[in-house]
Protein backbone atom coordinates (compact mmCIF):
# COMPACT_ATOMS: atom_id res chain seq x y z
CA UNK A 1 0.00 0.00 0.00
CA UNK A 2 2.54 2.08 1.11
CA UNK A 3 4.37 2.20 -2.49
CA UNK A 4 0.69 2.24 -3.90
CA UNK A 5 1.23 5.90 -2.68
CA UNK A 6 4.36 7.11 -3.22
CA UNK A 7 3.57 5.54 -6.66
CA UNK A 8 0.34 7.97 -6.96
CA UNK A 9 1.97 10.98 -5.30
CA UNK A 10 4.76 11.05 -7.88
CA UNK A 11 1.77 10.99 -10.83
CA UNK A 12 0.30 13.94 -8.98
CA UNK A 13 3.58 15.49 -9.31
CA UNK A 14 3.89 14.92 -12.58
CA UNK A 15 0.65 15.71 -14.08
CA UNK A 16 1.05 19.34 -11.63
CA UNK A 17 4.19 19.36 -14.01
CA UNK A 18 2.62 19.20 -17.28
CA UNK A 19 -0.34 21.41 -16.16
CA UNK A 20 2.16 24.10 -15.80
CA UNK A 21 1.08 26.91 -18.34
CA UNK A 22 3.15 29.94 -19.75
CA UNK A 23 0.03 32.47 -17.18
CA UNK A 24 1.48 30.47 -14.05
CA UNK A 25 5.02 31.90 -14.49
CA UNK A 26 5.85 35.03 -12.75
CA UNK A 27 6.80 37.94 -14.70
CA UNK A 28 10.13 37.60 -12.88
CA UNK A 29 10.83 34.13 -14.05
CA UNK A 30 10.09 34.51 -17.26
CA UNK A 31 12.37 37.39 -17.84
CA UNK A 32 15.14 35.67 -15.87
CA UNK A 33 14.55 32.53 -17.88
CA UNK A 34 14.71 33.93 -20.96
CA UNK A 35 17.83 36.17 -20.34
CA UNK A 36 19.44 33.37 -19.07
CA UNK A 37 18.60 31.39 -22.15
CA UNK A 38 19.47 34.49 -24.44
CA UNK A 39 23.22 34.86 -22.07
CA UNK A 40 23.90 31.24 -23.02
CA UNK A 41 23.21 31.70 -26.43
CA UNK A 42 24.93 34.68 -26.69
CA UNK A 43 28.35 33.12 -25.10
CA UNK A 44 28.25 30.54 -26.88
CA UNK A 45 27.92 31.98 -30.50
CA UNK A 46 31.06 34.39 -29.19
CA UNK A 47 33.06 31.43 -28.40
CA UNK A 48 32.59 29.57 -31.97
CA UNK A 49 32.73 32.37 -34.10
CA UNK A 50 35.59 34.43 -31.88
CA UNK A 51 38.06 31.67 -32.69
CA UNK A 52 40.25 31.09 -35.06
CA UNK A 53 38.55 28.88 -37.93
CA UNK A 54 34.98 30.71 -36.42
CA UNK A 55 34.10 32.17 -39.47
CA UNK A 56 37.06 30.75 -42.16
CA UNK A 57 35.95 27.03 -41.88
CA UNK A 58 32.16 27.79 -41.42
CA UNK A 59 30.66 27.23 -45.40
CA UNK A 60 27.57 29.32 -43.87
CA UNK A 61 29.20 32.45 -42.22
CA UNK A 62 32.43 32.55 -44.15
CA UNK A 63 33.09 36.28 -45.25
CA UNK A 64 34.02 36.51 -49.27
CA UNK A 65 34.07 39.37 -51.42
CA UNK A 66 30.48 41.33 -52.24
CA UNK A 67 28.48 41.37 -55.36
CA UNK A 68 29.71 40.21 -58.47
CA UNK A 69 33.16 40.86 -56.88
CA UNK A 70 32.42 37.38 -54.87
CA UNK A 71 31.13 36.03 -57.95
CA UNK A 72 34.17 37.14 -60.22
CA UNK A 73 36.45 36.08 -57.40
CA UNK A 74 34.92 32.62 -57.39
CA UNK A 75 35.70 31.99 -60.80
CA UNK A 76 39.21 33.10 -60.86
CA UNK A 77 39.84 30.49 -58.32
CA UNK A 78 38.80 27.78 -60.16
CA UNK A 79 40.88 28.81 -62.89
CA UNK A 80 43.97 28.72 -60.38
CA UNK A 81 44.27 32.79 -60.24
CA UNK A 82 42.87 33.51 -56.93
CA UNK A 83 45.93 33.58 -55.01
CA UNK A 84 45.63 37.18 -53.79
CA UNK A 85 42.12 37.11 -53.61
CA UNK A 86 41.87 33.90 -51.27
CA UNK A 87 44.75 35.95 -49.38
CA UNK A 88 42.56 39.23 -48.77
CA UNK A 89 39.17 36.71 -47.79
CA UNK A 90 41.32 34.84 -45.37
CA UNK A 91 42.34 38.58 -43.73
CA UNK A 92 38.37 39.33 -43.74
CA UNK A 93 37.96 36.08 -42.29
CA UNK A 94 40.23 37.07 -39.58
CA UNK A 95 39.49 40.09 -38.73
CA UNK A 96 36.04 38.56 -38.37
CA UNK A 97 36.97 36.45 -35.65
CA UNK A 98 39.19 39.25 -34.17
CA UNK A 99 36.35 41.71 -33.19
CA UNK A 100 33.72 39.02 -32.34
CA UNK A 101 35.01 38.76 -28.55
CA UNK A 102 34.40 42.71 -28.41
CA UNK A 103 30.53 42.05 -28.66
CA UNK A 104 29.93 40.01 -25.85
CA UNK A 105 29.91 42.63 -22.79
CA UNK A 106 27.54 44.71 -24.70
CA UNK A 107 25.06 41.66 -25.52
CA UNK A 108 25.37 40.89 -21.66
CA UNK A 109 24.20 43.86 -20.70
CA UNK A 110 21.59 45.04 -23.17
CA UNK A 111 19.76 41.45 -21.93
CA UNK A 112 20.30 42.04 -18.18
CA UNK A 113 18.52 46.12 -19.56
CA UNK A 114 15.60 43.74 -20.72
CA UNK A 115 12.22 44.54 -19.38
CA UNK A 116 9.87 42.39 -17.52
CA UNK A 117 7.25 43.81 -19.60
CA UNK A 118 8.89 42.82 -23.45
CA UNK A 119 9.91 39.10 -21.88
CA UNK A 120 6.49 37.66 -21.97
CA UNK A 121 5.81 38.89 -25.74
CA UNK A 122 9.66 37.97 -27.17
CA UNK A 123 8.60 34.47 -24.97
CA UNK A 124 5.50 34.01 -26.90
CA UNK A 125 6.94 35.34 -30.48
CA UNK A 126 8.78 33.71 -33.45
CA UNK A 127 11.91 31.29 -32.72
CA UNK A 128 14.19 34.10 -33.07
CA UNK A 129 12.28 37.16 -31.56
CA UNK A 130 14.70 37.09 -28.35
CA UNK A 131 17.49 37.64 -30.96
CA UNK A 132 16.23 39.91 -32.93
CA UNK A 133 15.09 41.88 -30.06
CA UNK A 134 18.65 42.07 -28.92
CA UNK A 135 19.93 42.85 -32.15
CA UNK A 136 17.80 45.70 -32.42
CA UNK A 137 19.05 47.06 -29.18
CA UNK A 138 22.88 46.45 -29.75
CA UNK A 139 23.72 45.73 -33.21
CA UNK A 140 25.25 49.60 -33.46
CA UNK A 141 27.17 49.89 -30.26
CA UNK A 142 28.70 46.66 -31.36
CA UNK A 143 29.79 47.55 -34.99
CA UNK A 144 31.46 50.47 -33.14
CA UNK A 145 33.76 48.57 -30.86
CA UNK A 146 34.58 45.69 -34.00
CA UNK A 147 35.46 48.74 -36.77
CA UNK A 148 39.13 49.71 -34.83
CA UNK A 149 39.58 45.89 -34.35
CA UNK A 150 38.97 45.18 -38.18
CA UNK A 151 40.60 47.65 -39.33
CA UNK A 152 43.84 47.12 -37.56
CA UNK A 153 43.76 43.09 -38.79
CA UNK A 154 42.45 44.65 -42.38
CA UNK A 155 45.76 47.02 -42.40
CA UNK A 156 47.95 44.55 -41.98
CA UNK A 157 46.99 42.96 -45.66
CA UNK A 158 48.19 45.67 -48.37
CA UNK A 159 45.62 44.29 -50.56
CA UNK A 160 42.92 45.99 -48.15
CA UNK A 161 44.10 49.45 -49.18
CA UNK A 162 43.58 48.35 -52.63
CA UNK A 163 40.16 46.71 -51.95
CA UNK A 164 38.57 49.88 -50.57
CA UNK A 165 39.73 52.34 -53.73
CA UNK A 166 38.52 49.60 -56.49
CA UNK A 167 35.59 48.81 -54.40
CA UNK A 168 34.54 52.93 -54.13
CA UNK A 169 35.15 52.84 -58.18
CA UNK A 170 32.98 49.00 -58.53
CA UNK A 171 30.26 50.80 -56.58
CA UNK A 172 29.64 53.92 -58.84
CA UNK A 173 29.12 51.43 -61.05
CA UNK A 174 26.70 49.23 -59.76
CA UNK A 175 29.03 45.83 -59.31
CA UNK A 176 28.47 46.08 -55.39
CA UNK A 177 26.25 48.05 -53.04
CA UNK A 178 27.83 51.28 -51.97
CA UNK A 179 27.53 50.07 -48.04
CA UNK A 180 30.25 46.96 -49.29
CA UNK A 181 32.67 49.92 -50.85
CA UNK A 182 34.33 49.92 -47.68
CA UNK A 183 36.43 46.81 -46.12
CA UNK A 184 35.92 47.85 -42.41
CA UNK A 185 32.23 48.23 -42.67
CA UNK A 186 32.03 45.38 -44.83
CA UNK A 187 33.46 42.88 -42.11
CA UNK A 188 31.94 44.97 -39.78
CA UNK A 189 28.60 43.73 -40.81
CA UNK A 190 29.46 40.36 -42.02
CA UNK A 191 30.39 39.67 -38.85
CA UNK A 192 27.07 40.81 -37.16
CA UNK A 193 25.24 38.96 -39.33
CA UNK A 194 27.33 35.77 -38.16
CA UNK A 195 27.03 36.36 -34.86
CA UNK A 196 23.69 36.92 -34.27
CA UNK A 197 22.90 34.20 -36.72
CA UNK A 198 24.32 32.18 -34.44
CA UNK A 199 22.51 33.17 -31.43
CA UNK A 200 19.11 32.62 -33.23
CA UNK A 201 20.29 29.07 -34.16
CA UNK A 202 21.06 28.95 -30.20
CA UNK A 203 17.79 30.37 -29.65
CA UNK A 204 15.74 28.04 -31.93
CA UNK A 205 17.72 25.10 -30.31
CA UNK A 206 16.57 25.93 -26.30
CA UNK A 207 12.66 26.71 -27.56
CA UNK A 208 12.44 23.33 -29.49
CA UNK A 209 14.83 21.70 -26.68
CA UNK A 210 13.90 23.03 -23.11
CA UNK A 211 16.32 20.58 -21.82
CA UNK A 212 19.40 22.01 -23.47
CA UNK A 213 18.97 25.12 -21.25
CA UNK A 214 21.93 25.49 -18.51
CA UNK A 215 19.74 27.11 -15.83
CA UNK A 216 16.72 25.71 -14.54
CA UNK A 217 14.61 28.70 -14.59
CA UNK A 218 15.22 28.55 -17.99
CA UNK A 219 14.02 25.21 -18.69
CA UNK A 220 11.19 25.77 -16.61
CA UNK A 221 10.01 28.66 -18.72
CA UNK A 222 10.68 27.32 -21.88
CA UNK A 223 9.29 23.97 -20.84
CA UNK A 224 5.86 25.20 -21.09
CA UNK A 225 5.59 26.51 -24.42
């Protein structure tokens, strides 16, 4: 009888579990839950991509030349001529990877600035909304701290010098946007676009995985969507 109970008490449990709904949560856990989600993302796409290889060896987020520049560049390489080009990717590449680290104070603290009121709605909103809420609030401070970092890995490549006066003449002329005409910027926002990539694939991973969240306030919260 006795393990009659403790078998039926541990059902209760469970089913109290399950019942759990996203209006039970606190307004408190939910935001800690999902900035501690959104943290772990966030250190975690810093770590891959701020290494060396992060952004070189990854097909998806390596950085190659703009426009028809990347297009023209891709053929000269098959056709064994792409020495110096593969040379001035494999700087971008770099410099990439260089800067990354930069971003992850800022992306710390513009979640710990998140509201209790916007956690419940980013909760309940697309697989990336955390992500692209940050994004929205941090993306520019960011691209300020990685432009002196890219630039200084960028200078040490002569071919950059070169890249930025063909690039301003390619633009007038339509072969790449006039926001690519610039190497620093270019990187610049390559490598935002990698890294917060990255932190929506992190983000997309905890929502459809509760389980792979470090904290457990975080798989508590996620656990009932």
């Amino acid at each position: 009888m006795k393990r009659l109970l403790t078998f039926v008490s541990a059902l209760l449990l469970a089913s109290n579990a399950l019942a759990l709904s996203l209006s039970d949560l606190s307004q408190q856990d939910t935001a800690s839950g999902l900035k501690d989600a959104l943290t772990q993302g966030a250190r975690t796409a810093v770590a891959e991509l701020g290494q060396s290889g992060g952004f070189s060896d990854n097909p998806q987020l390596r950085i190659e030349l703009p426009g028809k520049l990347g297009a023209a560049s891709r053929t000269l390489k098959m056709m064994g001529m792409g020495g110096q080009l593969t040379q001035l990717e494999d700087s971008m590449n770099r410099a990439a990877e260089a800067a990354v680290p930069q971003a992850q104070e800022i992306l710390v603290d513009a979640i710990s600035s998140m509201s209790l009121g916007d956690a419940k709605t980013i909760l309940t909103g697309p697989a990336d909304a955390a992500t692209r809420y940050l994004e929205g609030s941090s993306r520019e401070q960011i691209k300020a701290l990685f432009l002196p970092v890219v630039k200084q890995a960028t200078d040490q490549v002569g071919l950059a010098q070169q890249y930025n006066a063909f690039a301003q003449q390619a633009a007038s002329f339509g072969v790449v946007e006039q926001s690519s005409a610039n190497i620093e910027s270019y990187v610049a926002e390559q490598a935002l676009d990698g890294l917060f990539e990255v932190i929506a694939q992190q983000e997309a991973s905890i929502r459809q995985d509760p389980a792979a969240a470090a904290s457990s306030v975080a798989r508590k919260v996620f656990g009932v969507l």
